[in-house]
PDB file of N, CA and C in Angstrom:
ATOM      1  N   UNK A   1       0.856  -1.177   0.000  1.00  0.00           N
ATOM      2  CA  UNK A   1       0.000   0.000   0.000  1.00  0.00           C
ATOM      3  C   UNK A   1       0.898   1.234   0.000  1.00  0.00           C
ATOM      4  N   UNK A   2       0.239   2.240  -1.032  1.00  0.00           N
ATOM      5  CA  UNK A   2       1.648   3.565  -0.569  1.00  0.00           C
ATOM      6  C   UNK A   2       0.099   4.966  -0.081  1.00  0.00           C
ATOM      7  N   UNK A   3       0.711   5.753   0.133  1.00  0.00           N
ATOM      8  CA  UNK A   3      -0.214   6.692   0.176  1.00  0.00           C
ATOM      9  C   UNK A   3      -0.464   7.220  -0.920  1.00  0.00           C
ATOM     10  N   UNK A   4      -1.671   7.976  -1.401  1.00  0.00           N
ATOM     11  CA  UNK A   4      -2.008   8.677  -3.003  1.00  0.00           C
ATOM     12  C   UNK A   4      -2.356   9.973  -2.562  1.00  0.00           C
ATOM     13  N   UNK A   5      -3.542  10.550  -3.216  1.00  0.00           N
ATOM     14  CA  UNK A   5      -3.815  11.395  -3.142  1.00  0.00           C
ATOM     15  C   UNK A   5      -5.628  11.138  -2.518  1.00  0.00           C
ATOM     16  N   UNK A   6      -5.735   9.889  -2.399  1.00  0.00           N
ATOM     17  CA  UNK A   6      -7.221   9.404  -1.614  1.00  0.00           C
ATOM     18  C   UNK A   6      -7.013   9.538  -0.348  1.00  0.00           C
ATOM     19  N   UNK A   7      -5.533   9.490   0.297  1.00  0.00           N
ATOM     20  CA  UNK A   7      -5.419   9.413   1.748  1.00  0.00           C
ATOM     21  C   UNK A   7      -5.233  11.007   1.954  1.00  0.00           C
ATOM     22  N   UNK A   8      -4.852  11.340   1.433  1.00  0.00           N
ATOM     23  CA  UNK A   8      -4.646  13.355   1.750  1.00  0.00           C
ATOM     24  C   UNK A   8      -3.895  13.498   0.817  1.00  0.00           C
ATOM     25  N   UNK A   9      -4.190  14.935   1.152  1.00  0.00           N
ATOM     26  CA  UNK A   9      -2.882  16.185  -0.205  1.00  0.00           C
ATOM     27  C   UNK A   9      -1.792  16.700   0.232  1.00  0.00           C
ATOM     28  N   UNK A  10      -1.674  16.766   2.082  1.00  0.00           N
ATOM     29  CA  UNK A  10      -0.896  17.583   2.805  1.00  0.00           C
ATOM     30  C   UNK A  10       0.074  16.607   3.617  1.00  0.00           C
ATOM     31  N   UNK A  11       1.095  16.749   4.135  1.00  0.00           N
ATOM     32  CA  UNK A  11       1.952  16.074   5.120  1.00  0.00           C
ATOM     33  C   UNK A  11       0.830  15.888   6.186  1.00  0.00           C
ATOM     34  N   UNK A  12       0.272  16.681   6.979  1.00  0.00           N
ATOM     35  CA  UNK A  12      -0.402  16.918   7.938  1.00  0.00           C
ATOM     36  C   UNK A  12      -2.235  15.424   7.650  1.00  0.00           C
ATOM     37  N   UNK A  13      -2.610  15.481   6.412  1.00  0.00           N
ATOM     38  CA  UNK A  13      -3.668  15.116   6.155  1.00  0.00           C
ATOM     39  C   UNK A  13      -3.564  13.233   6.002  1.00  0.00           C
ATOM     40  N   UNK A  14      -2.167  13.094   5.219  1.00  0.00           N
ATOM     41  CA  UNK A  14      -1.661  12.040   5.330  1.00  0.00           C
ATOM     42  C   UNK A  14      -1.473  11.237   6.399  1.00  0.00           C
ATOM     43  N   UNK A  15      -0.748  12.494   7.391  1.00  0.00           N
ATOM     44  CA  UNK A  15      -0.561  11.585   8.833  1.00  0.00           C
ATOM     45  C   UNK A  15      -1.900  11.001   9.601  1.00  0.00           C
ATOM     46  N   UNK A  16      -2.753  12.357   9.478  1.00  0.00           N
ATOM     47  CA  UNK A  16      -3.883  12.288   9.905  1.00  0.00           C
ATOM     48  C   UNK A  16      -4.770  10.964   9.386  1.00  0.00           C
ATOM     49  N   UNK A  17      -4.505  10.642   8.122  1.00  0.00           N
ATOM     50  CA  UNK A  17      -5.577   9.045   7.656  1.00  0.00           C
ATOM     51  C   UNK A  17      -4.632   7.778   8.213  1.00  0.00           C
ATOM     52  N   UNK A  18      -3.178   7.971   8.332  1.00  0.00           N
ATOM     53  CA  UNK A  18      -2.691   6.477   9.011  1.00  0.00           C
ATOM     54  C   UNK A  18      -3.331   6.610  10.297  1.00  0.00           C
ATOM     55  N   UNK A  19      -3.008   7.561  10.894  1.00  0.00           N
ATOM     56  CA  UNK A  19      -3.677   7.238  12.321  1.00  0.00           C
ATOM     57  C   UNK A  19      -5.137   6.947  12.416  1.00  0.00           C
ATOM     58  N   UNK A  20      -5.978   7.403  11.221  1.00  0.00           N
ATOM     59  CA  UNK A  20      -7.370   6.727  11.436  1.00  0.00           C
ATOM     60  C   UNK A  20      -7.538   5.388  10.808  1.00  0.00           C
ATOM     61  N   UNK A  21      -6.148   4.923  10.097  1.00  0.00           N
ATOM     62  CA  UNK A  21      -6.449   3.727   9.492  1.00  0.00           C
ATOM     63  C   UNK A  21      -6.267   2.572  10.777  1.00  0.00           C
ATOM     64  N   UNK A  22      -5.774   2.914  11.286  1.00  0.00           N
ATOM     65  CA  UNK A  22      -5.089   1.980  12.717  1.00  0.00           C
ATOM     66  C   UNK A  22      -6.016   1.861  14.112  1.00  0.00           C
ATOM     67  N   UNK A  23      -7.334   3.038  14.396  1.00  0.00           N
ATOM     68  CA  UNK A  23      -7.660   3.810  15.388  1.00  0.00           C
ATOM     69  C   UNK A  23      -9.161   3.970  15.163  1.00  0.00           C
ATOM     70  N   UNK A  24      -9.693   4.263  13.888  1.00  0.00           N
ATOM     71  CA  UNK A  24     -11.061   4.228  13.905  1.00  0.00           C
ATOM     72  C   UNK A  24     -11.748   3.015  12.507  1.00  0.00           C
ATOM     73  N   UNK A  25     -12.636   3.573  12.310  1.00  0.00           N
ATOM     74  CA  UNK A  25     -13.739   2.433  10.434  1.00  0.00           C
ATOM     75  C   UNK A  25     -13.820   4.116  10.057  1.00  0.00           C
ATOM     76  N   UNK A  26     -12.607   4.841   9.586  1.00  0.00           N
ATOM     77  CA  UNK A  26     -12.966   5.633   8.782  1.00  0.00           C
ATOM     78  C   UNK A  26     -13.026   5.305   7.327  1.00  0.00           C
ATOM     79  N   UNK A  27     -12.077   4.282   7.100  1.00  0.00           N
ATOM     80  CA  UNK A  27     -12.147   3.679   5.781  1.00  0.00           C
ATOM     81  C   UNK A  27     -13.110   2.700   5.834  1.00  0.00           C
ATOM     82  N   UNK A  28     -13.728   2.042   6.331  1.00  0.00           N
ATOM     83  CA  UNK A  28     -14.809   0.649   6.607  1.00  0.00           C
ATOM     84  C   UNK A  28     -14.096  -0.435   6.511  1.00  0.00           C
ATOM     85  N   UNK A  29     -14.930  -1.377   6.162  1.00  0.00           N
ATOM     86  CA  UNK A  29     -14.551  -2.965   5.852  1.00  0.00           C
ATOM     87  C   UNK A  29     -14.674  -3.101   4.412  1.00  0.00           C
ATOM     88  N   UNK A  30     -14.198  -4.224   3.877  1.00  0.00           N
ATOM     89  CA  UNK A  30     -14.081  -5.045   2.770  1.00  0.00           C
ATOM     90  C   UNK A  30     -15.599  -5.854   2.898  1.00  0.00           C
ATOM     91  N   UNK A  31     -16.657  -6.306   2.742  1.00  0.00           N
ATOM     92  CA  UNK A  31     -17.574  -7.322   2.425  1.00  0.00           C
ATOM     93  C   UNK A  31     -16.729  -8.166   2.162  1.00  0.00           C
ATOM     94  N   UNK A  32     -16.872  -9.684   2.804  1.00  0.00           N
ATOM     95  CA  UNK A  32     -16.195 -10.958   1.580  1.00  0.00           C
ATOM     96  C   UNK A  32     -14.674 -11.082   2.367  1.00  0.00           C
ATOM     97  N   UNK A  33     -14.150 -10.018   2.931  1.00  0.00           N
ATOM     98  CA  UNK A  33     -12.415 -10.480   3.014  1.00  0.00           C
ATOM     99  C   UNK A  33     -12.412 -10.844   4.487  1.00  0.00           C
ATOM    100  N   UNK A  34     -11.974 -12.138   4.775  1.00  0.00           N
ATOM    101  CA  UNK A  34     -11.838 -12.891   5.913  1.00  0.00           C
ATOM    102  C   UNK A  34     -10.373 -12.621   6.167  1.00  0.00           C
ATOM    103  N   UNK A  35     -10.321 -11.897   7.043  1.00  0.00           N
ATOM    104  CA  UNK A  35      -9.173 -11.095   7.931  1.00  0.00           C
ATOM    105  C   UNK A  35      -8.598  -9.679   8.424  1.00  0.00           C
ATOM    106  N   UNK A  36      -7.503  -9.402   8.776  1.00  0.00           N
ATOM    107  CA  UNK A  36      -7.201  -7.849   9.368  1.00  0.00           C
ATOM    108  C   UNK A  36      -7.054  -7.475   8.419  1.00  0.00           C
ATOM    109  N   UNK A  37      -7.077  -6.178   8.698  1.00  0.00           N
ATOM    110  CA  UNK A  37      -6.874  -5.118   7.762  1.00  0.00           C
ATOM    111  C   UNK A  37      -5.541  -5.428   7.312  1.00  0.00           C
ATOM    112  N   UNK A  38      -5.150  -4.837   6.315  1.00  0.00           N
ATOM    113  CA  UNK A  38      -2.866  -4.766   6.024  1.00  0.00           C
ATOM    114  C   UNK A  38      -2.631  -3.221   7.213  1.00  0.00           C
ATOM    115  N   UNK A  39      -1.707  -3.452   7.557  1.00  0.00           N
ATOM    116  CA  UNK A  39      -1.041  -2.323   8.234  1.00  0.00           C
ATOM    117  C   UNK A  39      -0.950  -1.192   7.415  1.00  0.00           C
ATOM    118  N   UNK A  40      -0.976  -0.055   7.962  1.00  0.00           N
ATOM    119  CA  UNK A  40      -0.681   0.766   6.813  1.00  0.00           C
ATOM    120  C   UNK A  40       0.765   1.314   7.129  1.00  0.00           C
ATOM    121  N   UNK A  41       1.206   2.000   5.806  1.00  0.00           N
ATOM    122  CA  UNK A  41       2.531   1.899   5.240  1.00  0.00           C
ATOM    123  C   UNK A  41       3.011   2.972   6.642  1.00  0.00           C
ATOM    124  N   UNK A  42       4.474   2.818   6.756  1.00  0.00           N
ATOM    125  CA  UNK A  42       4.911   4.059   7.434  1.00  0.00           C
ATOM    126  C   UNK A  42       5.168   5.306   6.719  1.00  0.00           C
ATOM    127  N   UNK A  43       5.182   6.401   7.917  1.00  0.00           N
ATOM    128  CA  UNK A  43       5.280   7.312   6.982  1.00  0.00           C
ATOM    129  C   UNK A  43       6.830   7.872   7.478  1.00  0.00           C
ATOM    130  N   UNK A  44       7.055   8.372   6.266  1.00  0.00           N
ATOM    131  CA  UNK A  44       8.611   8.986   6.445  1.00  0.00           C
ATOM    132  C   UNK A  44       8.702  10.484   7.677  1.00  0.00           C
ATOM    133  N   UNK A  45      10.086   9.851   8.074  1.00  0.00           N
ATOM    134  CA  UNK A  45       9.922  11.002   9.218  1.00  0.00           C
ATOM    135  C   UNK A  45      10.508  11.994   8.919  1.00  0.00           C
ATOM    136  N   UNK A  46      10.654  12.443   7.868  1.00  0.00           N
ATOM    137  CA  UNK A  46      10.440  13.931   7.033  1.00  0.00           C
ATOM    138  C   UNK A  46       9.480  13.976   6.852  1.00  0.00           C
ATOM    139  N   UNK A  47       8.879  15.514   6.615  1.00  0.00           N
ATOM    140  CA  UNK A  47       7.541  16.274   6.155  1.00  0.00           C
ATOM    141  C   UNK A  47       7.502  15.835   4.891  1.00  0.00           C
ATOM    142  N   UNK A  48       6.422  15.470   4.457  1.00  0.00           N
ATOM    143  CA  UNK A  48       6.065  15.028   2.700  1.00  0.00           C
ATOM    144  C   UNK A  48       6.042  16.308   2.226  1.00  0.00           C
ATOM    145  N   UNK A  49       6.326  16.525   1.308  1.00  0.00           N
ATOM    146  CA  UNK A  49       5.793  17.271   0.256  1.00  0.00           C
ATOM    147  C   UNK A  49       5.061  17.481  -0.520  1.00  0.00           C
ATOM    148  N   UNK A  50       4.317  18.376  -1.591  1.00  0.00           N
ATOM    149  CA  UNK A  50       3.903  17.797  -2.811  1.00  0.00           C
ATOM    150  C   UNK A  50       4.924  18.025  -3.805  1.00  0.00           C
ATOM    151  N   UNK A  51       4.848  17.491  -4.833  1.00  0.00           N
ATOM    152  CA  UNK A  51       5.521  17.617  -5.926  1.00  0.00           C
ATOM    153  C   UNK A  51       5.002  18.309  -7.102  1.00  0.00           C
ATOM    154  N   UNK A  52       4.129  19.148  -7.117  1.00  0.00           N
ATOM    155  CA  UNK A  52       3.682  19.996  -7.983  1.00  0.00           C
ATOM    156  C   UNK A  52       3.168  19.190  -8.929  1.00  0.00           C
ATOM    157  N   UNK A  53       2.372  20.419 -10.106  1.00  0.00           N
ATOM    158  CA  UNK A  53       1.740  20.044 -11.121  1.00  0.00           C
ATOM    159  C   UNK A  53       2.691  20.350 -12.248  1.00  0.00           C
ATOM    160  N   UNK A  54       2.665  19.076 -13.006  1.00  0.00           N
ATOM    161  CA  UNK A  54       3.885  19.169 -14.020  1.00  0.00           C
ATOM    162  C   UNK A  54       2.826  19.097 -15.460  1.00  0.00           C
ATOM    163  N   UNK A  55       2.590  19.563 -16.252  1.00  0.00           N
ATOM    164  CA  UNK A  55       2.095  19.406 -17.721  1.00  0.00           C
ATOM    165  C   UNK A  55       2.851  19.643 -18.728  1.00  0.00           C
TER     166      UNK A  55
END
């Protein structure tokens, strides 16, 4: 699993969805999948960035 742009846009927003991936059903369940969730990825202990819009 990596983070996208479904989990947040910001360093701050990112951190903010691992900790609800671990902590609350903000994402829900799977129907059908018999087992835990996957862990979610770590996050780097530098501030993310974005990387701009490139066209």
């Amino acid at each position: 699993m990596s983070w996208r742009n479904s989990a947040g846009r910001t360093d701050e927003e990112i951190r903010k969805a691992r900790e609800e991936w671990t902590t609350s059903d903000r994402f829900g369940e799977v129907k059908g999948y018999d087992g835990d969730p996957p862990d979610a990825p770590e996050v780097p202990s530098a501030r993310l960035k974005a990387r701009g819009r490139v066209r």
